[in-house]
PDB file of N, CA and C in Angstrom:
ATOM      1  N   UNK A   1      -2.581 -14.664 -57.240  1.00  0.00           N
ATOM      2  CA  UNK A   1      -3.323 -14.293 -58.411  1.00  0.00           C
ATOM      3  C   UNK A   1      -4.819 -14.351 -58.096  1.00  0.00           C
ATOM      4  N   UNK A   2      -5.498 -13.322 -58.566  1.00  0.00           N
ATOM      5  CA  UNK A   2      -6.614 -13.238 -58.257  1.00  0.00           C
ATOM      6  C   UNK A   2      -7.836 -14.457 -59.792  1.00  0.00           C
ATOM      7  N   UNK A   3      -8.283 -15.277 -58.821  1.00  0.00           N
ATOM      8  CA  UNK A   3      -9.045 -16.093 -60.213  1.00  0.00           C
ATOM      9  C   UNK A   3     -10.215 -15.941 -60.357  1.00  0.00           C
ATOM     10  N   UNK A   4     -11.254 -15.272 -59.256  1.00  0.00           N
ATOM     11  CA  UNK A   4     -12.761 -15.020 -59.877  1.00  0.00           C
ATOM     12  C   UNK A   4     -12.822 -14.223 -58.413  1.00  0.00           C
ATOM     13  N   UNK A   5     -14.148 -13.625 -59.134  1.00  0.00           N
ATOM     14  CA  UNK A   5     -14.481 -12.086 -57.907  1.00  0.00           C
ATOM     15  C   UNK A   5     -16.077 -12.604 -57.897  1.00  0.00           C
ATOM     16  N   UNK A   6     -16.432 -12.234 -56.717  1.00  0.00           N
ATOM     17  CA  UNK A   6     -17.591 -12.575 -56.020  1.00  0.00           C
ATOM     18  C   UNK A   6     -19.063 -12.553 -56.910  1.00  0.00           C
ATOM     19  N   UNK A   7     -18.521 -11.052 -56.766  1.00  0.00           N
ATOM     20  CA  UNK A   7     -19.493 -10.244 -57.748  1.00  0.00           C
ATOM     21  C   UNK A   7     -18.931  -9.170 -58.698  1.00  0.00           C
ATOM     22  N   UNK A   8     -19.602  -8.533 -59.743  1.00  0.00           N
ATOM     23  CA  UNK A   8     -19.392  -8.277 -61.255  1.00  0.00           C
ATOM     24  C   UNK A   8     -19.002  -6.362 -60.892  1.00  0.00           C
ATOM     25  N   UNK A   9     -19.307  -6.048 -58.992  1.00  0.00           N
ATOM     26  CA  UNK A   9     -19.163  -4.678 -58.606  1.00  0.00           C
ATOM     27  C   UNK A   9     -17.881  -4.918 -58.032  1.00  0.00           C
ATOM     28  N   UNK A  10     -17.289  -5.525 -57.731  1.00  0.00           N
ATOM     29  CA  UNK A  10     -16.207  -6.147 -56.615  1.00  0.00           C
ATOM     30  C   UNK A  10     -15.028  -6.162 -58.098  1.00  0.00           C
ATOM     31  N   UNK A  11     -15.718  -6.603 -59.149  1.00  0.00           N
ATOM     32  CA  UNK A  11     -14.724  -6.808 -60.347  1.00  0.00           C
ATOM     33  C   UNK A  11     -14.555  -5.500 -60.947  1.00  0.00           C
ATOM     34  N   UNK A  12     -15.521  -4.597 -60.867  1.00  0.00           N
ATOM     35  CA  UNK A  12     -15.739  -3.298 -61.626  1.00  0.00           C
ATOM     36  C   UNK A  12     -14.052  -2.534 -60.611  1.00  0.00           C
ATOM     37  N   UNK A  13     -14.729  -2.641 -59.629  1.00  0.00           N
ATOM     38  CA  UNK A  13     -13.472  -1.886 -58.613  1.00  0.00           C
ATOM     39  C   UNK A  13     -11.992  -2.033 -59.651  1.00  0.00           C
ATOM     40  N   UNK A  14     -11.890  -3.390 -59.628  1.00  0.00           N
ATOM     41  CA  UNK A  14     -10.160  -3.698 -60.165  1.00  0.00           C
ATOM     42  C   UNK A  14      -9.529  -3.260 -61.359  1.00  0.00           C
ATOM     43  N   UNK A  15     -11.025  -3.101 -61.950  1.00  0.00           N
ATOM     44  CA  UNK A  15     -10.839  -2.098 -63.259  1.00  0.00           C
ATOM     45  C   UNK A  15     -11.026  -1.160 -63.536  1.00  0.00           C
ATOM     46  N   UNK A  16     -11.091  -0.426 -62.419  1.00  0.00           N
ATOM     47  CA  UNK A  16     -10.968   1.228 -62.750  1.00  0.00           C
ATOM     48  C   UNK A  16     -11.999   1.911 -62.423  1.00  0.00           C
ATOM     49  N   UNK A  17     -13.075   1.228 -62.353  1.00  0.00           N
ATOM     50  CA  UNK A  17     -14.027   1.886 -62.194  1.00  0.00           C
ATOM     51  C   UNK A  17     -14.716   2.174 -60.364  1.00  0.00           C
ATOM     52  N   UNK A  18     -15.704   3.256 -60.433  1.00  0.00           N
ATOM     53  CA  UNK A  18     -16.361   3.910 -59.090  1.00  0.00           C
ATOM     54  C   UNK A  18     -17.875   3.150 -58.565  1.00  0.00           C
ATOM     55  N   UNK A  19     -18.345   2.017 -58.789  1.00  0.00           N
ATOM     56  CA  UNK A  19     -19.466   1.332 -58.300  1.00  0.00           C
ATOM     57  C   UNK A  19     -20.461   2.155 -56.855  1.00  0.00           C
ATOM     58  N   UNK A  20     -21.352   3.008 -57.040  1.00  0.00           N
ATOM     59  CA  UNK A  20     -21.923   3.464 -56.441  1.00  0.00           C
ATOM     60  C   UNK A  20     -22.244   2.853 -55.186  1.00  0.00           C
ATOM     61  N   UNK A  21     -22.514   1.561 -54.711  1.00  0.00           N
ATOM     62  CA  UNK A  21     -23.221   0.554 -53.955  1.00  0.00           C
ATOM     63  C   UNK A  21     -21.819   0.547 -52.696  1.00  0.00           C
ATOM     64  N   UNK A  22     -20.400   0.975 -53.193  1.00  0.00           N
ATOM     65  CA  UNK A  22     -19.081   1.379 -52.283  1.00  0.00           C
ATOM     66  C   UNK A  22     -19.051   2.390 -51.951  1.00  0.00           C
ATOM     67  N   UNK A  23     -20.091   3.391 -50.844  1.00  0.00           N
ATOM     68  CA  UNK A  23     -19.956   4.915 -50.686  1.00  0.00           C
ATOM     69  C   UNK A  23     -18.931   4.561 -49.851  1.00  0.00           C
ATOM     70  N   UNK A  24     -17.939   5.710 -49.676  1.00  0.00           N
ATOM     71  CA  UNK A  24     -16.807   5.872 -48.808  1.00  0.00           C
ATOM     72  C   UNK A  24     -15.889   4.521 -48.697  1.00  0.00           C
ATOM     73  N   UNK A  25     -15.726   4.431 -49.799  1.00  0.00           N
ATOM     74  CA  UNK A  25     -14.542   3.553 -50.229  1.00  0.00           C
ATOM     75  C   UNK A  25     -13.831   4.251 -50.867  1.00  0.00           C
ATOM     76  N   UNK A  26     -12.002   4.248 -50.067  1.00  0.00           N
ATOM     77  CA  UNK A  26     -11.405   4.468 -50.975  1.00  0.00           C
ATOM     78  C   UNK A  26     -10.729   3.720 -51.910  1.00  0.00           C
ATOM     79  N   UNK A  27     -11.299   4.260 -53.321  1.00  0.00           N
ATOM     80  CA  UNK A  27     -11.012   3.394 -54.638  1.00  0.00           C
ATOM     81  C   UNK A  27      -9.506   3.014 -54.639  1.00  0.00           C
ATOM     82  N   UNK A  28      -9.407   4.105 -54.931  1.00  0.00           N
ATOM     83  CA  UNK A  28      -7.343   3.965 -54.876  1.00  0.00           C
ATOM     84  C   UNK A  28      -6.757   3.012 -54.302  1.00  0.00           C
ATOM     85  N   UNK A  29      -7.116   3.062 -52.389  1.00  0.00           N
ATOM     86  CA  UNK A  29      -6.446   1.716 -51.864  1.00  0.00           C
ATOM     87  C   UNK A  29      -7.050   0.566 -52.060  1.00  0.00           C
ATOM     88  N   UNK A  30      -8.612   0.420 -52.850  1.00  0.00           N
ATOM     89  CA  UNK A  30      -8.955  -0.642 -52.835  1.00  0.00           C
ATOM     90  C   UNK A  30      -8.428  -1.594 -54.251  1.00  0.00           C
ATOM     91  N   UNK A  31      -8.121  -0.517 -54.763  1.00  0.00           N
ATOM     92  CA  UNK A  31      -7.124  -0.902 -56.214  1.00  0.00           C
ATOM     93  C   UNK A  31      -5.987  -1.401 -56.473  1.00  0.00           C
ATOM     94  N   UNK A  32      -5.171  -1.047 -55.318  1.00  0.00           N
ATOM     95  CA  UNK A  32      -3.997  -1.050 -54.796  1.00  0.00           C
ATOM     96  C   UNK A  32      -3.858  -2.239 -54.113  1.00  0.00           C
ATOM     97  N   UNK A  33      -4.820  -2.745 -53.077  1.00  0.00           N
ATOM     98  CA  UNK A  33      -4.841  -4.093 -52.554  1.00  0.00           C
ATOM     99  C   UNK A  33      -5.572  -5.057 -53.348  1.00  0.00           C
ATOM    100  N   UNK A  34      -6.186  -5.182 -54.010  1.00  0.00           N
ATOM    101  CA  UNK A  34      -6.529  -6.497 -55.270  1.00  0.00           C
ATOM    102  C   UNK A  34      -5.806  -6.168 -56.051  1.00  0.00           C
ATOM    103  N   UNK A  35      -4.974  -5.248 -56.688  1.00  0.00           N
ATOM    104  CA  UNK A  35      -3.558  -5.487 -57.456  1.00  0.00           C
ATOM    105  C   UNK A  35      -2.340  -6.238 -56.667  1.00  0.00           C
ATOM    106  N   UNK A  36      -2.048  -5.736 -55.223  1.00  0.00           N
ATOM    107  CA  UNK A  36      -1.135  -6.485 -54.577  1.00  0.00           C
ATOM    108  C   UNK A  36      -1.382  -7.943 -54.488  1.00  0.00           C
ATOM    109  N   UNK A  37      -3.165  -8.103 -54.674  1.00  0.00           N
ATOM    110  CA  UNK A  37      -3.326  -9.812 -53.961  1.00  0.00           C
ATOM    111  C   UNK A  37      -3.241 -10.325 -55.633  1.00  0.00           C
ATOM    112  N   UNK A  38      -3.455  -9.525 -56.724  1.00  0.00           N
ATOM    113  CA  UNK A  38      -3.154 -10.251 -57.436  1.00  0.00           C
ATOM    114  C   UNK A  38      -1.851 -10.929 -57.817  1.00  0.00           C
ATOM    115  N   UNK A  39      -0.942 -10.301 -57.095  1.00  0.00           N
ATOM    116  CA  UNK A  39       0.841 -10.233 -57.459  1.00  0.00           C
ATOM    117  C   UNK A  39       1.117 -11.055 -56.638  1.00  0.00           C
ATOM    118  N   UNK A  40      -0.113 -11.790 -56.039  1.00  0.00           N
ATOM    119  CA  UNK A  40       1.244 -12.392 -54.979  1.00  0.00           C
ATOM    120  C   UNK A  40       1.009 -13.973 -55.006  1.00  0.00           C
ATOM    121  N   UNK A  41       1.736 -14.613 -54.476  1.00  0.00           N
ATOM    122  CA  UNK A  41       1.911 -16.493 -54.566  1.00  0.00           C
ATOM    123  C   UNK A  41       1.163 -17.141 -53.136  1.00  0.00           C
ATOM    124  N   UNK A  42       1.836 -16.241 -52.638  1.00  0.00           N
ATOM    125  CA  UNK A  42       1.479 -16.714 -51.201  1.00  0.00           C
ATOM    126  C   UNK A  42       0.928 -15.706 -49.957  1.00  0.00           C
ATOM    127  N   UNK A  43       0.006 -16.607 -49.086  1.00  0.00           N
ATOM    128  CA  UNK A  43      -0.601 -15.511 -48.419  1.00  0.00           C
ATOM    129  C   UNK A  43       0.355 -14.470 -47.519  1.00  0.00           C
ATOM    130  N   UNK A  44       1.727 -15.519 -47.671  1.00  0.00           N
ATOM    131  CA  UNK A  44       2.795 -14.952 -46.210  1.00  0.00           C
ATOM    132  C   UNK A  44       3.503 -13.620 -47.229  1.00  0.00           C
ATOM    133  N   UNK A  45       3.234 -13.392 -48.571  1.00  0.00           N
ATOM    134  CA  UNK A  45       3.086 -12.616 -49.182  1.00  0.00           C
ATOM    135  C   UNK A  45       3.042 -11.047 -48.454  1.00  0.00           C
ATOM    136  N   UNK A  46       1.411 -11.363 -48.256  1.00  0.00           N
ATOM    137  CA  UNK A  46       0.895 -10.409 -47.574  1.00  0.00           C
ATOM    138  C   UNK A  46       1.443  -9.817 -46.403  1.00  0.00           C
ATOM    139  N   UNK A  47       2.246  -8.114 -46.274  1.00  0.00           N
ATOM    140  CA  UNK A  47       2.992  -7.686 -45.453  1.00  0.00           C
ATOM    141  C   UNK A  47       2.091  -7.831 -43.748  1.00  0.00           C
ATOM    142  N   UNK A  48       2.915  -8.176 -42.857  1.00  0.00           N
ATOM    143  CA  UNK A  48       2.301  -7.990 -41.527  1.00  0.00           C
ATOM    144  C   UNK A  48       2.168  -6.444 -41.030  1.00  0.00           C
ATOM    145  N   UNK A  49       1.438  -5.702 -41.640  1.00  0.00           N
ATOM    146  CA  UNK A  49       1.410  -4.503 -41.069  1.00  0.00           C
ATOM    147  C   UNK A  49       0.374  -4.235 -40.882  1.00  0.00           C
ATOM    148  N   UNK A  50      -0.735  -3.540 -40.062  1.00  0.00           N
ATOM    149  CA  UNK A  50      -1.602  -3.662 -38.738  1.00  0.00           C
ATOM    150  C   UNK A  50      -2.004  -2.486 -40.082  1.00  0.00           C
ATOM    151  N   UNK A  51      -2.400  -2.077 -41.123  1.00  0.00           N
ATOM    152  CA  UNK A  51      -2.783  -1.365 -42.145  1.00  0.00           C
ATOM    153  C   UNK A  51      -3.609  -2.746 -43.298  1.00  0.00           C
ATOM    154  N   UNK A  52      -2.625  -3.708 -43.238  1.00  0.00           N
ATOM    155  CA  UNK A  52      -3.044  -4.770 -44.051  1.00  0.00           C
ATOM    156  C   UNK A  52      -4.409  -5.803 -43.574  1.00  0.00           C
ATOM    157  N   UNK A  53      -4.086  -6.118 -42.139  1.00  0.00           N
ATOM    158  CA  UNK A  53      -4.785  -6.509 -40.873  1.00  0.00           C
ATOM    159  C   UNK A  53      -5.260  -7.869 -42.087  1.00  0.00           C
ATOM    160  N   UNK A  54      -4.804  -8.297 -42.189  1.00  0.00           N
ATOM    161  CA  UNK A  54      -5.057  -9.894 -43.035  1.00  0.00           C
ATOM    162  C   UNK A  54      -5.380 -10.780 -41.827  1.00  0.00           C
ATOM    163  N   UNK A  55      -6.806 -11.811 -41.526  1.00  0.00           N
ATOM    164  CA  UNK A  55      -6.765 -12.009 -40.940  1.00  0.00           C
ATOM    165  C   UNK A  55      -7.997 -13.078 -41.629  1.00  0.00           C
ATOM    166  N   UNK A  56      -7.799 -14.593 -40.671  1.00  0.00           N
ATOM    167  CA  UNK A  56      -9.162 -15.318 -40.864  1.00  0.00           C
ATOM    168  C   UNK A  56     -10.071 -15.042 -40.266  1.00  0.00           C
ATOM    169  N   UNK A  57     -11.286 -15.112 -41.563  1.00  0.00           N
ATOM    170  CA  UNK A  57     -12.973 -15.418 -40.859  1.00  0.00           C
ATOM    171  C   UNK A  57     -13.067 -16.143 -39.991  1.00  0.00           C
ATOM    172  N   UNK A  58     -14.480 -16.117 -39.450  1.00  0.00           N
ATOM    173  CA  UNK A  58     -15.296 -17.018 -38.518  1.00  0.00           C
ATOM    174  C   UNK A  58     -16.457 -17.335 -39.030  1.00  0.00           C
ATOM    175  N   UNK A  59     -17.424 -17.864 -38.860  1.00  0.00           N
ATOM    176  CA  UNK A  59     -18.783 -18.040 -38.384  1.00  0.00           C
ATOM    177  C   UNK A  59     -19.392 -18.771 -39.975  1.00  0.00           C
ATOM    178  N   UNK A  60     -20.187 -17.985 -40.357  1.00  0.00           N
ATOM    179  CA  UNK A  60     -20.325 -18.309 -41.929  1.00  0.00           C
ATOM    180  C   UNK A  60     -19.940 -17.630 -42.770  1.00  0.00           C
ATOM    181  N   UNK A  61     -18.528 -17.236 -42.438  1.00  0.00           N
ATOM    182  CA  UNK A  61     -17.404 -16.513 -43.141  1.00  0.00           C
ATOM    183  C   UNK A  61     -15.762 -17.808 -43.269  1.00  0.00           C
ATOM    184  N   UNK A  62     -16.154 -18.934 -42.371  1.00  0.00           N
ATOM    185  CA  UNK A  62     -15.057 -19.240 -42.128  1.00  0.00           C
ATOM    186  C   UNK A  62     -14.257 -20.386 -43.077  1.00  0.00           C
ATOM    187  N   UNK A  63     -12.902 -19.948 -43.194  1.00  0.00           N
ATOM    188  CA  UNK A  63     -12.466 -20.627 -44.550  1.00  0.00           C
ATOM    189  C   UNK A  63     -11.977 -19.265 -45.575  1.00  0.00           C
ATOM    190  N   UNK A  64     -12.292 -18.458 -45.089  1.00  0.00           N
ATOM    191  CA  UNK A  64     -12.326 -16.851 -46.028  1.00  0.00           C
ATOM    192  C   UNK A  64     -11.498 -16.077 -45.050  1.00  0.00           C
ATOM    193  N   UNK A  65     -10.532 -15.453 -45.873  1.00  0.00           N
ATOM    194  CA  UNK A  65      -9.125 -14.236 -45.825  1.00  0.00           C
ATOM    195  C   UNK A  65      -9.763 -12.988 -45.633  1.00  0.00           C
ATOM    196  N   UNK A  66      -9.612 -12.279 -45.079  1.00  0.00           N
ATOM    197  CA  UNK A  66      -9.645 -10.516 -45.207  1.00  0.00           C
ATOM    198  C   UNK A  66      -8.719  -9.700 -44.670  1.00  0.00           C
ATOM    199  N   UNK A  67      -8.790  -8.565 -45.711  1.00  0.00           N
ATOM    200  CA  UNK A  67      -7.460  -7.514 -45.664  1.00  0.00           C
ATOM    201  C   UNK A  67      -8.247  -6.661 -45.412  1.00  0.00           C
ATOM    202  N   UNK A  68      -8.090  -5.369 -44.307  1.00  0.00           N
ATOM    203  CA  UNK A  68      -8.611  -4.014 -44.262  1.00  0.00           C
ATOM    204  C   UNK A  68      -8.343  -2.749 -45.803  1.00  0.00           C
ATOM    205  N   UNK A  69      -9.410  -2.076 -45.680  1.00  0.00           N
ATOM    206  CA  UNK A  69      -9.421  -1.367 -46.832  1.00  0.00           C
ATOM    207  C   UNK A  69      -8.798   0.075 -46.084  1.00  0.00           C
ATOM    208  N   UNK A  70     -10.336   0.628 -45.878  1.00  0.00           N
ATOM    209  CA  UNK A  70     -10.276   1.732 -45.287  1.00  0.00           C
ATOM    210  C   UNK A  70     -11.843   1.674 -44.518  1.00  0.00           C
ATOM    211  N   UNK A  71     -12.137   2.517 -43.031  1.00  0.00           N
ATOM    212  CA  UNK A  71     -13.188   2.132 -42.259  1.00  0.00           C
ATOM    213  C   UNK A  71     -13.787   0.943 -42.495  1.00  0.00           C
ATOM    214  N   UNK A  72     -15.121   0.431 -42.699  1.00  0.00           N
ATOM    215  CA  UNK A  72     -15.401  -0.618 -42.511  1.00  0.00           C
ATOM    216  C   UNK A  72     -15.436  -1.873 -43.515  1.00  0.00           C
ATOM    217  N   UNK A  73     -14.614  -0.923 -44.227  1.00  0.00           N
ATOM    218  CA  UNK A  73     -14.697  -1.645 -46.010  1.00  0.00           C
ATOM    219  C   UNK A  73     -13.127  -3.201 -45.992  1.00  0.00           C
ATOM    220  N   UNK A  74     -13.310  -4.226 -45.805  1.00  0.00           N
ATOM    221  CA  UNK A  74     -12.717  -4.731 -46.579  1.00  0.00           C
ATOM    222  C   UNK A  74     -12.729  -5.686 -47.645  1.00  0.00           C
ATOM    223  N   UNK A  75     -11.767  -6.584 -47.999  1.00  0.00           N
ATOM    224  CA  UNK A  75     -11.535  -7.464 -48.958  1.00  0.00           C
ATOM    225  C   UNK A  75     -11.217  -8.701 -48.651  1.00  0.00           C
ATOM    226  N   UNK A  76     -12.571  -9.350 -48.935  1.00  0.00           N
ATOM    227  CA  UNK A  76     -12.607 -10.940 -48.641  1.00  0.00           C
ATOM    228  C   UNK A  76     -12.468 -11.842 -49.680  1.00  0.00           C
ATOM    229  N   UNK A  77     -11.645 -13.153 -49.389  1.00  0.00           N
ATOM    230  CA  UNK A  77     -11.112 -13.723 -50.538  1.00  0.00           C
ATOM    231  C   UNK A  77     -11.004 -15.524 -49.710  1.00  0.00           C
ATOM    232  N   UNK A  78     -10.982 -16.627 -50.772  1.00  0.00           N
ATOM    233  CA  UNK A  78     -10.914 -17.728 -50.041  1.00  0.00           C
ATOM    234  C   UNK A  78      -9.394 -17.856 -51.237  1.00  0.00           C
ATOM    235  N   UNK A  79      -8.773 -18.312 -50.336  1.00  0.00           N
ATOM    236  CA  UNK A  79      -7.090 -18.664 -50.996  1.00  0.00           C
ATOM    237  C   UNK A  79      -6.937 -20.192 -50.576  1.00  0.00           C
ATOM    238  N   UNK A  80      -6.936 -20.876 -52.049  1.00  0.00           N
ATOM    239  CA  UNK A  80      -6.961 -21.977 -52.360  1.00  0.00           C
ATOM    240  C   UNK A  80      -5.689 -21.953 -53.790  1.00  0.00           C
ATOM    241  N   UNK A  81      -5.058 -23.180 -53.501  1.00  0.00           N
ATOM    242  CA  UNK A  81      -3.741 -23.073 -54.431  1.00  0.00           C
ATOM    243  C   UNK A  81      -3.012 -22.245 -54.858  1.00  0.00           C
ATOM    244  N   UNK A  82      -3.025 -21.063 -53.858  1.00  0.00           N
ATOM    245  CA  UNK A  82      -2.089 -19.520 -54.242  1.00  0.00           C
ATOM    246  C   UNK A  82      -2.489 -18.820 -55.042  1.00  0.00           C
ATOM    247  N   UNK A  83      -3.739 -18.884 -54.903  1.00  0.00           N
ATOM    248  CA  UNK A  83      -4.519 -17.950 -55.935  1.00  0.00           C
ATOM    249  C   UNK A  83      -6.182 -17.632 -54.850  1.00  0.00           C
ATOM    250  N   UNK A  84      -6.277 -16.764 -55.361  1.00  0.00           N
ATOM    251  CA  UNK A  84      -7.439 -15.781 -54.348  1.00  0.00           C
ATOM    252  C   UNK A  84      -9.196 -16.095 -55.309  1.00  0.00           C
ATOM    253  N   UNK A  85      -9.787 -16.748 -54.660  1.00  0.00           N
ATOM    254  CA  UNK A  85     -10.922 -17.205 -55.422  1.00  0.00           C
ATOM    255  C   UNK A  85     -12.093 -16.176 -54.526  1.00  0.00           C
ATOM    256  N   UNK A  86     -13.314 -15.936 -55.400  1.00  0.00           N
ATOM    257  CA  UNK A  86     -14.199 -15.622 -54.607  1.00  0.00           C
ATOM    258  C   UNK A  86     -14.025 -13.925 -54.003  1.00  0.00           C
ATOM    259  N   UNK A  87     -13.143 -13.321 -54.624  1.00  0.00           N
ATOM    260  CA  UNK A  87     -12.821 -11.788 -54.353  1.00  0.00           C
ATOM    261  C   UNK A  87     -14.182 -10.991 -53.902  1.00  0.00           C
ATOM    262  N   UNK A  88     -14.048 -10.258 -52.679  1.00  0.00           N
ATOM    263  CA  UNK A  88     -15.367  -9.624 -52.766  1.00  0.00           C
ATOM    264  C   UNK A  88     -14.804  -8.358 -51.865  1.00  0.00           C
ATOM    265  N   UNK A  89     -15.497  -6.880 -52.339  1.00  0.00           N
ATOM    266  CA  UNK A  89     -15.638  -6.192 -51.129  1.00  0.00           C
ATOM    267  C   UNK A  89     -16.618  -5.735 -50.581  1.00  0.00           C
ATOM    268  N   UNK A  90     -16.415  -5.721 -48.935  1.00  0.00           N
ATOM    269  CA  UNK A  90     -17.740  -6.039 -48.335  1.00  0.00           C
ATOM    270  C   UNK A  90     -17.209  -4.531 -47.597  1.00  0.00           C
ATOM    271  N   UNK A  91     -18.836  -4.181 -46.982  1.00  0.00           N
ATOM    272  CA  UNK A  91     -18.885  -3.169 -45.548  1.00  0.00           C
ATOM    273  C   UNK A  91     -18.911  -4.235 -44.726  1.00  0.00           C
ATOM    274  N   UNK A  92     -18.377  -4.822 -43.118  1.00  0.00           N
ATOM    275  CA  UNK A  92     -18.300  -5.690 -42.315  1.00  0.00           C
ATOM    276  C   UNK A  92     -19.294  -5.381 -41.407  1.00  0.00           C
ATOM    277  N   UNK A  93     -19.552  -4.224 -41.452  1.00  0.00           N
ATOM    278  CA  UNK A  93     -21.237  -3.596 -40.235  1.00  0.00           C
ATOM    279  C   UNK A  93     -22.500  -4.011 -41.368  1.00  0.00           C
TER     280      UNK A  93
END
């Protein structure tokens, strides 16, 4: 379950909406994967498929989840008690 999003553009995404500041994001799958992370209990949840690429941070990222979107776009999240805190989507360049 998703319990708070980073920021108020990262939240706009989940609801439907097109946030300018995401050029070449696709909305759809990014809709599609914070609906899936909201559905789910557990991170092992998350399918192992090299599309999903779920994987831990490092550096002053570390402690924080990310799922691939599409190109450089993904979705970073800190998963604490089976629930996804801190939702954000980032460009990684």
């Amino acid at each position: 379950m998703i319990r708070s999003f980073k920021n108020s553009a990262s939240a706009k995404v989940y609801e439907g909406e097109k946030p300018r500041r995401f050029a070449g994001l696709d909305f759809d799958l990014a809709r599609a994967r914070l609906d899936y992370l909201d559905s789910i209990g557990e991170l092992s949840d998350i399918p192992a498929l090299k599309s999903f690429n779920l994987h831990g941070l490092k550096g002053d990222r570390k402690g924080q989840w990310a799922i691939s979107v599409n190109g450089p776009w993904r979705i970073c999240f800190k998963w604490l008690d089976g629930e996804a805190h801190e939702v954000e989507i980032v460009d990684y360049h």
